[in-house]
C-alpha atoms as a PDB file:
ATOM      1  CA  UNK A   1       5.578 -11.609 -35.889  1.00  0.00           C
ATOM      2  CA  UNK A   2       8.073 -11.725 -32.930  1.00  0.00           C
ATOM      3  CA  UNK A   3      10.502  -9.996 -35.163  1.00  0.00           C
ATOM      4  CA  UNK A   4       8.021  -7.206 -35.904  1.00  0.00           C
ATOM      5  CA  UNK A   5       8.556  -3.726 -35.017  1.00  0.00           C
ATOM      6  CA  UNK A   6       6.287  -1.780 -32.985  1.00  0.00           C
ATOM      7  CA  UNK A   7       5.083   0.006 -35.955  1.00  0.00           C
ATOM      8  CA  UNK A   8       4.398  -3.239 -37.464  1.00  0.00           C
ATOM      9  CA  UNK A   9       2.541  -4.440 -35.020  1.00  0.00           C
ATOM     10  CA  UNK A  10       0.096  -1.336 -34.490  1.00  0.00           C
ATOM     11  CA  UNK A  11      -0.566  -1.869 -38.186  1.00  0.00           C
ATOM     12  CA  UNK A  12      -1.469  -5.348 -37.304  1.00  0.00           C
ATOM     13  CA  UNK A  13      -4.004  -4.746 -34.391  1.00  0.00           C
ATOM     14  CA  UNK A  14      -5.465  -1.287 -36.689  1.00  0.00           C
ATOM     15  CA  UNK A  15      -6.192  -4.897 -38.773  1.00  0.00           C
ATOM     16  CA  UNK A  16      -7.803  -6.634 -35.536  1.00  0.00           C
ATOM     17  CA  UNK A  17      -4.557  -8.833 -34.836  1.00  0.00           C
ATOM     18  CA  UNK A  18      -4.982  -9.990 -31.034  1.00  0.00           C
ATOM     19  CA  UNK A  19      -2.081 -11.712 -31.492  1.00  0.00           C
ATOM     20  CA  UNK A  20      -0.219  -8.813 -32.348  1.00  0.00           C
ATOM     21  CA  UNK A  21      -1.851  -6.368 -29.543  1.00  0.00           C
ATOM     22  CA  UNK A  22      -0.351  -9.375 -27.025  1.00  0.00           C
ATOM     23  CA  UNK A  23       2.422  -8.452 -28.265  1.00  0.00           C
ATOM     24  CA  UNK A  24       2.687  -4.802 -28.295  1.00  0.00           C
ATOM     25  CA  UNK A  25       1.001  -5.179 -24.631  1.00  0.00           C
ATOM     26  CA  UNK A  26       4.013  -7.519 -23.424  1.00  0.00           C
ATOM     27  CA  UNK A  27       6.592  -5.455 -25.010  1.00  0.00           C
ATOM     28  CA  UNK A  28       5.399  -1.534 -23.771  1.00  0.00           C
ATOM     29  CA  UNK A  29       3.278  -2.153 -21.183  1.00  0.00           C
ATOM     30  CA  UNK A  30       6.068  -2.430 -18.218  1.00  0.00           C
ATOM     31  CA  UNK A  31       7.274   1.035 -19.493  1.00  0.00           C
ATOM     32  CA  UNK A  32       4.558   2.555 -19.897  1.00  0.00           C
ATOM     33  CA  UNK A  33       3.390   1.631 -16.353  1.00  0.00           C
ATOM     34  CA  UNK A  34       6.742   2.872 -14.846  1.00  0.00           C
ATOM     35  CA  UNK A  35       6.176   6.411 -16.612  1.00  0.00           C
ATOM     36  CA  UNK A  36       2.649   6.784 -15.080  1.00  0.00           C
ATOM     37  CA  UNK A  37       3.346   5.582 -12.127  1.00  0.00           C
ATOM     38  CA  UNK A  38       6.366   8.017 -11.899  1.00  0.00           C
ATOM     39  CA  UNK A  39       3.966  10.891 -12.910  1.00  0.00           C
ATOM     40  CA  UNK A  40       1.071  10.245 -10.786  1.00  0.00           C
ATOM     41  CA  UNK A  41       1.075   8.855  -6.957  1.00  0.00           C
ATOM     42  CA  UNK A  42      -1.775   6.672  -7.519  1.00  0.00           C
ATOM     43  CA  UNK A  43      -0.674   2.991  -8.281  1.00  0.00           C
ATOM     44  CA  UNK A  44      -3.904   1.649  -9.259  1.00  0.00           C
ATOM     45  CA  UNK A  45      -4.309   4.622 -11.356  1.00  0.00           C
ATOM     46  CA  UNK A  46      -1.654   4.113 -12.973  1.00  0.00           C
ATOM     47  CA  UNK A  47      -2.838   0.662 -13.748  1.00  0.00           C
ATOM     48  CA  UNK A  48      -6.067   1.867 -14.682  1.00  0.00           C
ATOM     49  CA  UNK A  49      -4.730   4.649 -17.222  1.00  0.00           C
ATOM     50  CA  UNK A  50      -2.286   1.911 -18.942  1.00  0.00           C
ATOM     51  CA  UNK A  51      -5.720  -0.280 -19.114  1.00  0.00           C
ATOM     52  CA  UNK A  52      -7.558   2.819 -21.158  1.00  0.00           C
ATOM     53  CA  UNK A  53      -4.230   3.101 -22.987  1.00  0.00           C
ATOM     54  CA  UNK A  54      -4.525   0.092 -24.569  1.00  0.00           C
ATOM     55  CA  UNK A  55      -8.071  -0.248 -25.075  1.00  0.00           C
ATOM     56  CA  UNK A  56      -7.645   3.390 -27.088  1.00  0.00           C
ATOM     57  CA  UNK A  57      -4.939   1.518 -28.565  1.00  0.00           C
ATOM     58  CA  UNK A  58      -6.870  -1.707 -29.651  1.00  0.00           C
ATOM     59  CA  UNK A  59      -9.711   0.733 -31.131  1.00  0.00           C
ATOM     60  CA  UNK A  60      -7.329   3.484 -32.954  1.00  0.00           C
ATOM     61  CA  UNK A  61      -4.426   1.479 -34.148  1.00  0.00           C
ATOM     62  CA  UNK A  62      -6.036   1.990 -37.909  1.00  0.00           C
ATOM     63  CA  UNK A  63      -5.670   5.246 -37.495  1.00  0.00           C
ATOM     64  CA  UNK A  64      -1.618   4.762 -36.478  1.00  0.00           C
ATOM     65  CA  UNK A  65       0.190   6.751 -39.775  1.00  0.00           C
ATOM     66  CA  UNK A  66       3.561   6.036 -38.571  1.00  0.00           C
ATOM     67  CA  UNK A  67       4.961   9.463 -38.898  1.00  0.00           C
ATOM     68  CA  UNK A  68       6.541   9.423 -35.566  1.00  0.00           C
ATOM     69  CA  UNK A  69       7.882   6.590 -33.664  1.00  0.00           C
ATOM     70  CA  UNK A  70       5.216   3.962 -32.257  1.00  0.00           C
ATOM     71  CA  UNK A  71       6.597   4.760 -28.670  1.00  0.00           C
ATOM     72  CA  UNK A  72       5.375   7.976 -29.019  1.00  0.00           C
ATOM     73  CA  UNK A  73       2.034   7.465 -30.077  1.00  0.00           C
ATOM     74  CA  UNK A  74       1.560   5.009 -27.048  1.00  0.00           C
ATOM     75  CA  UNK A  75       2.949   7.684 -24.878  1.00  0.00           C
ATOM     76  CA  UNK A  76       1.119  10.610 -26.412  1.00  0.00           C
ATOM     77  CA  UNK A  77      -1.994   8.670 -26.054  1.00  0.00           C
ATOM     78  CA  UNK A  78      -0.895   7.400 -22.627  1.00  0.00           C
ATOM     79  CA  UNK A  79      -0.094  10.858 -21.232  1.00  0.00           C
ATOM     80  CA  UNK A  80      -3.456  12.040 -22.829  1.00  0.00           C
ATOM     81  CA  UNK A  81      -5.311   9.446 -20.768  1.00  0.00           C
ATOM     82  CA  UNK A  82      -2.883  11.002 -17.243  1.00  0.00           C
ATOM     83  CA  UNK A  83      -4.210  14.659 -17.819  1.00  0.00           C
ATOM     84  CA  UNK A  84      -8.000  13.595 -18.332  1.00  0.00           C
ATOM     85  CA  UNK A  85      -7.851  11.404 -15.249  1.00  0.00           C
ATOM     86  CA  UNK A  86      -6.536  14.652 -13.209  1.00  0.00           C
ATOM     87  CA  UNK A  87      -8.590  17.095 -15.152  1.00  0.00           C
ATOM     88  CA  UNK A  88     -11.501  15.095 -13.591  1.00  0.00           C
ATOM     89  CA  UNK A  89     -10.352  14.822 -10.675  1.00  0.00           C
ATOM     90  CA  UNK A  90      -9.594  18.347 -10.035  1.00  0.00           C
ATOM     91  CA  UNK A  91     -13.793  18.724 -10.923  1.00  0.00           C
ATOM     92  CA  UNK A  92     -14.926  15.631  -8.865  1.00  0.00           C
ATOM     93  CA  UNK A  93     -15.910  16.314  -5.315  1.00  0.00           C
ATOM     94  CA  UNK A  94     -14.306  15.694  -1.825  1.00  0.00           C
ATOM     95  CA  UNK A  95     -15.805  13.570   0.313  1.00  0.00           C
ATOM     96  CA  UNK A  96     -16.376  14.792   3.956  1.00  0.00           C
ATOM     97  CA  UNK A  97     -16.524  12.451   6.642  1.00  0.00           C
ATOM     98  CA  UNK A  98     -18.342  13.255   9.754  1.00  0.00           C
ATOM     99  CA  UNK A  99     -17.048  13.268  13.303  1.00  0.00           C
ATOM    100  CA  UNK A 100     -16.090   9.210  14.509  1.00  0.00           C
ATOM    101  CA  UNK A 101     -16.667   7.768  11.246  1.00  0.00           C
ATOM    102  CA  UNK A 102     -14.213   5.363  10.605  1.00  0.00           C
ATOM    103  CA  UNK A 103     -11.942   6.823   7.639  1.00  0.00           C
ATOM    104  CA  UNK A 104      -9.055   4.635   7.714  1.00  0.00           C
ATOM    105  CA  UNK A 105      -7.292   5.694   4.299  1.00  0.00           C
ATOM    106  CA  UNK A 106      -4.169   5.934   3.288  1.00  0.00           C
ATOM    107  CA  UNK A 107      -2.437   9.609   3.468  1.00  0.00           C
ATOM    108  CA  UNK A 108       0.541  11.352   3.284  1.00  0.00           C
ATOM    109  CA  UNK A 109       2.196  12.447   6.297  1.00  0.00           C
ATOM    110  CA  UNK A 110       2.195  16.416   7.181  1.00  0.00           C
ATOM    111  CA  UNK A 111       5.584  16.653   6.780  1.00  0.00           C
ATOM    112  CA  UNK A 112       5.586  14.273   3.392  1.00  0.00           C
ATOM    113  CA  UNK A 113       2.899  16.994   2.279  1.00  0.00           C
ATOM    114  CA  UNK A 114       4.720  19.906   3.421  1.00  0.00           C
ATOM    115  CA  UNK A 115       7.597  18.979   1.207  1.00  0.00           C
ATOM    116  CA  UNK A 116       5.494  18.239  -1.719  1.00  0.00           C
ATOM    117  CA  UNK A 117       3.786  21.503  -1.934  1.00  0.00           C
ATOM    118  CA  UNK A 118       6.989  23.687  -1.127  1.00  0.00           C
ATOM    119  CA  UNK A 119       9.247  21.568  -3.753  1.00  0.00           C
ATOM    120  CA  UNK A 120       6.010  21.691  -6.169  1.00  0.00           C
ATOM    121  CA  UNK A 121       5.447  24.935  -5.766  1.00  0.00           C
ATOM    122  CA  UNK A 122       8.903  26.282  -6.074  1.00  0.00           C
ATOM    123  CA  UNK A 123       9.535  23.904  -8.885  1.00  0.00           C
ATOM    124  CA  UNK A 124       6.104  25.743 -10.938  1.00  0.00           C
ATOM    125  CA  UNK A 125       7.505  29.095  -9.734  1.00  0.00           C
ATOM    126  CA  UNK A 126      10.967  28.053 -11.723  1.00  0.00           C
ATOM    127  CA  UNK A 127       9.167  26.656 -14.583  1.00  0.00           C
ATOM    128  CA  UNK A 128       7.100  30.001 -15.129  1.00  0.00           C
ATOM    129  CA  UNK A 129      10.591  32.158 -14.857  1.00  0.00           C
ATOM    130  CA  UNK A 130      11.796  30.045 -17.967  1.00  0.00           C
ATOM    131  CA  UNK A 131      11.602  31.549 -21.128  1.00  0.00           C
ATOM    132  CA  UNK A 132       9.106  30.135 -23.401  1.00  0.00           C
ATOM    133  CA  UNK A 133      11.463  28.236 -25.866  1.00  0.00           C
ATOM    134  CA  UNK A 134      13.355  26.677 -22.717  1.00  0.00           C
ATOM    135  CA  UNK A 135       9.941  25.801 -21.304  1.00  0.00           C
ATOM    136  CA  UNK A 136       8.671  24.234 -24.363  1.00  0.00           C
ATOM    137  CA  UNK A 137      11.593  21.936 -24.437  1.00  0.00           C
ATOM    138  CA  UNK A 138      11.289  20.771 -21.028  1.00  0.00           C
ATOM    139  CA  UNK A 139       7.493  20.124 -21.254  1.00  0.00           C
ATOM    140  CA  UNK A 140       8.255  18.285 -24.756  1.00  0.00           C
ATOM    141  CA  UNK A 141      11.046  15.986 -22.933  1.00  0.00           C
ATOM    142  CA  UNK A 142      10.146  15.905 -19.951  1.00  0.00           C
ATOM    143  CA  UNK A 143       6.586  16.256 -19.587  1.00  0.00           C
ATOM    144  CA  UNK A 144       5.737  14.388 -22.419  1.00  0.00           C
ATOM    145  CA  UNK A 145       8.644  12.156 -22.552  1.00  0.00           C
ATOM    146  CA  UNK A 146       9.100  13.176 -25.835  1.00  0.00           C
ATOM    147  CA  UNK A 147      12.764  12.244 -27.782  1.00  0.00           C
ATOM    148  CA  UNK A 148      15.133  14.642 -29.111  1.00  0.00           C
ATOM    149  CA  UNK A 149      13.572  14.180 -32.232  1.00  0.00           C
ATOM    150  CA  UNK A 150      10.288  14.131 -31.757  1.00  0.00           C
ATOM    151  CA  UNK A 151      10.282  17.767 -29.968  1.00  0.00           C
ATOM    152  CA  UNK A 152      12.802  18.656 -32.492  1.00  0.00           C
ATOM    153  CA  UNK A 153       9.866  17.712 -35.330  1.00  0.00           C
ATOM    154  CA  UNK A 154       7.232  19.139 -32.573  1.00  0.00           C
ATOM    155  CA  UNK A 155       8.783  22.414 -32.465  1.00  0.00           C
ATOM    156  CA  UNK A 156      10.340  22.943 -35.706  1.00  0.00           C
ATOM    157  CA  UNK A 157      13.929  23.651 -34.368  1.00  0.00           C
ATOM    158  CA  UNK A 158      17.047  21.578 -35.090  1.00  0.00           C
ATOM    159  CA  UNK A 159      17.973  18.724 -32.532  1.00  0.00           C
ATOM    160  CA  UNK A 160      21.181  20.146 -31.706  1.00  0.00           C
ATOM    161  CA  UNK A 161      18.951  22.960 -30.767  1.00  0.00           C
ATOM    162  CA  UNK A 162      16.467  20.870 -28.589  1.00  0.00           C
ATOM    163  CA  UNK A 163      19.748  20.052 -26.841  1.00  0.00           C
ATOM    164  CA  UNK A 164      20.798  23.325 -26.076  1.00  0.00           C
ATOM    165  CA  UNK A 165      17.565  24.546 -24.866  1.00  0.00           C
ATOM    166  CA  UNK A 166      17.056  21.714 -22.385  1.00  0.00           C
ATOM    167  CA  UNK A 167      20.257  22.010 -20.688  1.00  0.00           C
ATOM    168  CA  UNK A 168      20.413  25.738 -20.151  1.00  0.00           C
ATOM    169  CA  UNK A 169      16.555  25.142 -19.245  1.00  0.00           C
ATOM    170  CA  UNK A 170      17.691  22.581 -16.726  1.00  0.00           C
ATOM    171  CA  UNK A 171      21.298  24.865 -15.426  1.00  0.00           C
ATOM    172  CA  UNK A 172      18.085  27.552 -15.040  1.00  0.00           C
ATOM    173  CA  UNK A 173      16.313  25.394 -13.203  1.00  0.00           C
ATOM    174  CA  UNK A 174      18.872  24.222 -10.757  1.00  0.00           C
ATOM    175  CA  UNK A 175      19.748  27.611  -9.758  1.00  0.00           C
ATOM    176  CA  UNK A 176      16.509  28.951  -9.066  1.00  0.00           C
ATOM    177  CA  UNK A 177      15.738  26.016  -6.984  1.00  0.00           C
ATOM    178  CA  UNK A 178      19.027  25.515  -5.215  1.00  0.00           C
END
């Protein structure tokens, strides 16, 4: 079973194979953890979104086809699991804390903040300046981590294509932000 590719071994666990799921945990689980953490600022939220990966994992892997690569449907499901967490918490509600109550939280400093939201907001202004077929790319790559491949299947365009796209999307990018 060690010598078992990923796709393999979703088959496996769709079948109820714990060993198999150890093994598909062991193998992705460090990358997958390093691409939430890198799109969220949340540590233990990433930890907590690769947790509800896997348990989605454990209960859909029968429903794996294998049309793409088996990286990808741990991502897609992965990234899935990233924009419910912040669709949520864009809904949930801020706490208030009253005058001398003891909030001692972590935060970001002003200036840590002020740099976020100018280099996040002139970053969104760039994306929405893109045209369309550039954006798609980047979200496809990017965004989703997606391969050339997959966005080339994703989009219907030709790899060499998906190439082009993202690097005059990316030249685009650079000059509106420099």
């Amino acid at each position: 079973m060690v010598d078992a590719d990923d796709g393999e071994l979703l088959r496996l666990v769709g079948t109820g194979d714990r060993g198999a799921f150890e093994l598909l945990y062991a193998r992705n689980a460090p990358w997958l953890l390093l691409r939430l953490r890198r799109r969220c600022r949340d540590p233990e939220l990433a930890r907590e979104l690769l947790q509800e990966t896997f348990l989605t994992v454990w209960r859909a892997a029968a429903s794996y086809r294998g049309d793409g690569t088996a990286v990808g449907w741990l991502w897609s499901i992965a990234s899935g699991r990233l924009i419910d967490a912040r669709r949520r918490a864009s809904v949930r509600p801020q706490l208030v804390h009253l005058p001398g109550e003891d909030t001692r939280m972590w935060s970001p400093s002003a200036e840590d903040e002020a740099l976020t939201d100018a280099y996040d907001a002139g970053l969104e202004r760039a994306l929405h300046q893109l045209p369309p077929e550039l954006s798609a790319v980047l979200r496809a790559t990017v965004l989703d981590g997606r391969t050339v491949r997959e966005t080339a299947t994703l989009l219907g365009v030709p790899e060499g294509t998906v190439k082009s796209r993202a690097m005059r999307a990316r030249q685009q990018l650079r000059a509106a932000l420099s």
